[in-house]
Each structure stands twice: as structure tokens, then as C-alpha cells.
C-alpha atoms as a PDB file:
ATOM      1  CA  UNK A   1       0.000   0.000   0.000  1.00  0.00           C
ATOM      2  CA  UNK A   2       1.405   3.555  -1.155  1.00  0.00           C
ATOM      3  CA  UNK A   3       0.795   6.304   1.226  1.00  0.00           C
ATOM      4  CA  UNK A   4       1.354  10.122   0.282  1.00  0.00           C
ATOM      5  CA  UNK A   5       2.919  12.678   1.870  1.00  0.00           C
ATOM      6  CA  UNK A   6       1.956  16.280   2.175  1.00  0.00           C
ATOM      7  CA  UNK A   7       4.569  18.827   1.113  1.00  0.00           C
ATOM      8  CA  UNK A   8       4.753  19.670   5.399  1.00  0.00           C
ATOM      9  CA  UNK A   9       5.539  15.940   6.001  1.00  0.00           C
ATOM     10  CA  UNK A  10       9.209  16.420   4.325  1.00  0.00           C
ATOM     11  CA  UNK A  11       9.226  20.621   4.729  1.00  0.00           C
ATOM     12  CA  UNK A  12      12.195  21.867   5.903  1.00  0.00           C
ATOM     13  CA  UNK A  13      12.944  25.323   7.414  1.00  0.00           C
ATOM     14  CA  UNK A  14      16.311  27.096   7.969  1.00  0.00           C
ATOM     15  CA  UNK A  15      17.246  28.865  11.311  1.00  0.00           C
ATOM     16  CA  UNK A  16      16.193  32.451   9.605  1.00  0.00           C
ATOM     17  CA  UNK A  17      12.948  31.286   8.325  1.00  0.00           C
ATOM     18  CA  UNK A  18      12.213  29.953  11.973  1.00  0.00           C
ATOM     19  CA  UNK A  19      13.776  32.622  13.759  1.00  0.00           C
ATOM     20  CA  UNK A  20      11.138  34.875  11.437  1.00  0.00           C
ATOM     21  CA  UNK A  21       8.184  32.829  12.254  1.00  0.00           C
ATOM     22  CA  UNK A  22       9.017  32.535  15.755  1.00  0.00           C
ATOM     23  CA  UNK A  23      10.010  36.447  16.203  1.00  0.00           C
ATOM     24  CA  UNK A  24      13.273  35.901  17.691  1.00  0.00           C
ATOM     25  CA  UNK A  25      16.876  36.310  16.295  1.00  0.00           C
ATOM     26  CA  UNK A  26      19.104  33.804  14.846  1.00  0.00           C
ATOM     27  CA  UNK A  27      21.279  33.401  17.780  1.00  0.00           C
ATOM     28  CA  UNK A  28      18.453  32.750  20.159  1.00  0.00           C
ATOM     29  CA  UNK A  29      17.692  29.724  17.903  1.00  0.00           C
ATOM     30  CA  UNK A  30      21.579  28.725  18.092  1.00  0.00           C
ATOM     31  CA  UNK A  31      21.285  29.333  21.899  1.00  0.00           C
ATOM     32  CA  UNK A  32      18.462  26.791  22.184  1.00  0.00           C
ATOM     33  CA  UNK A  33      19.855  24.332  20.473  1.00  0.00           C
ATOM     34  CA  UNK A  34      22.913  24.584  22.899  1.00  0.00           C
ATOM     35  CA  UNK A  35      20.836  24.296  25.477  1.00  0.00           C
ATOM     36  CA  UNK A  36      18.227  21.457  24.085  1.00  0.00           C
ATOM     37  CA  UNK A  37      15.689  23.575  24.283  1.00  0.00           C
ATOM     38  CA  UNK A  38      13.311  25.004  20.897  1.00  0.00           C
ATOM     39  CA  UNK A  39      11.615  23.196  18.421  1.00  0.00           C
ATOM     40  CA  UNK A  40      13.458  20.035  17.339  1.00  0.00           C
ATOM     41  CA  UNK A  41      16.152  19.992  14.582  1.00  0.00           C
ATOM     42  CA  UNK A  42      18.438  18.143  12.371  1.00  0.00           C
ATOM     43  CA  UNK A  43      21.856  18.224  11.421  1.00  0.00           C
ATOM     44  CA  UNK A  44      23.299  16.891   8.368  1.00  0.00           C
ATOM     45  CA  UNK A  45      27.426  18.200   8.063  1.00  0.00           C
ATOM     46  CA  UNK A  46      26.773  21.338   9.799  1.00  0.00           C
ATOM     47  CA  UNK A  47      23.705  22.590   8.296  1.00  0.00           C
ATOM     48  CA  UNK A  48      20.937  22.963  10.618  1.00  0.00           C
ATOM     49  CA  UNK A  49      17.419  22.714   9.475  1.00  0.00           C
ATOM     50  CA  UNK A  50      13.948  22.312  11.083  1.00  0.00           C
ATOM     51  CA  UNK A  51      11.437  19.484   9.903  1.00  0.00           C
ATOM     52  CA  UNK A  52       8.269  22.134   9.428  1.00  0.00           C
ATOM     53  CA  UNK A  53       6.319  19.237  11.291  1.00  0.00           C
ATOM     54  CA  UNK A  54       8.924  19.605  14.518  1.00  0.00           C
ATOM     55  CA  UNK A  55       8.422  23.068  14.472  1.00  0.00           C
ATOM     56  CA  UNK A  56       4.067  23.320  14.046  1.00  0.00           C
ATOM     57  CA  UNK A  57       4.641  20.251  16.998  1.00  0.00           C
ATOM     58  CA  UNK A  58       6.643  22.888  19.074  1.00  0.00           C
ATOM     59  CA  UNK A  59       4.049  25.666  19.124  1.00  0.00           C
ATOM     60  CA  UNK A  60       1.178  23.084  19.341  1.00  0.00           C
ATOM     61  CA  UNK A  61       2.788  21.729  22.881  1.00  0.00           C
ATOM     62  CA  UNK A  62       3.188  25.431  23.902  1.00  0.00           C
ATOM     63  CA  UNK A  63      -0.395  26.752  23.037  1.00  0.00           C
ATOM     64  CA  UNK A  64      -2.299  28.311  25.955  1.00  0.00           C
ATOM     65  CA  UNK A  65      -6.247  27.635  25.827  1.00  0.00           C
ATOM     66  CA  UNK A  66      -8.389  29.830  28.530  1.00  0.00           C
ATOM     67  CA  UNK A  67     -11.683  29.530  29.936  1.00  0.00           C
ATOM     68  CA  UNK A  68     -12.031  33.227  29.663  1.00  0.00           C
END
């Protein structure tokens, strides 16, 4: 059985185009990483990039709902 993928499945982002969508600077990103901390990431011979589904799984796990 064949299954498709949607174009986010295999989406990746680079540091600036998270950095944008998060609204913080490169070097926070870089920080984060240090730290294990941010949205999950890969690393392939020193290029870091973001799977788009790590990073929408990242802001889902950090969205507030309120009763008010």
C-alpha cells in the first residue's frame, strides 16, 4: 500500500525562516539548540534545518487555551 505525503511531512525550514516565524533572532535559535531547548532539529554536516512538522509540533505543545 502507497501512502502520500503532504509537502509539510518532508518541509524543511532554515534557522532564519524559523527565527522569522518565531520572532526571535538567529542566535536565540543557536542558543536553544545549545541548550536542548526550541523546536526540534536536524543536522546533516553542519547545516541545521527544522522538519516544518517539529516546528508546528513545538508551538502546538506550547499553546495556551483559557476559559475566559
Amino acid at each position: 500500500m502507497s501512502t502520500l505525503m503532504s509537502p509539510t511531512d518532508t518541509e524543511v525550514l532554515t534557522p532564519q525562516q524559523v527565527a522569522r516565524i518565531l520572532q526571535v533572532d538567529t542566535k536565540t535559535l543557536a542558543n536553544w539548540r545549545y541548550l536542548g531547548r526550541g523546536p526540534r532539529f536536524m543536522k546533516d554536516g553542519g547545516i541545521v534545518r527544522y522538519p516544518r512538522r517539529a516546528l508546528d509540533a513545538y508551538l502546538d505543545e506550547r499553546t495556551v487555551i483559557t476559559n475566559a
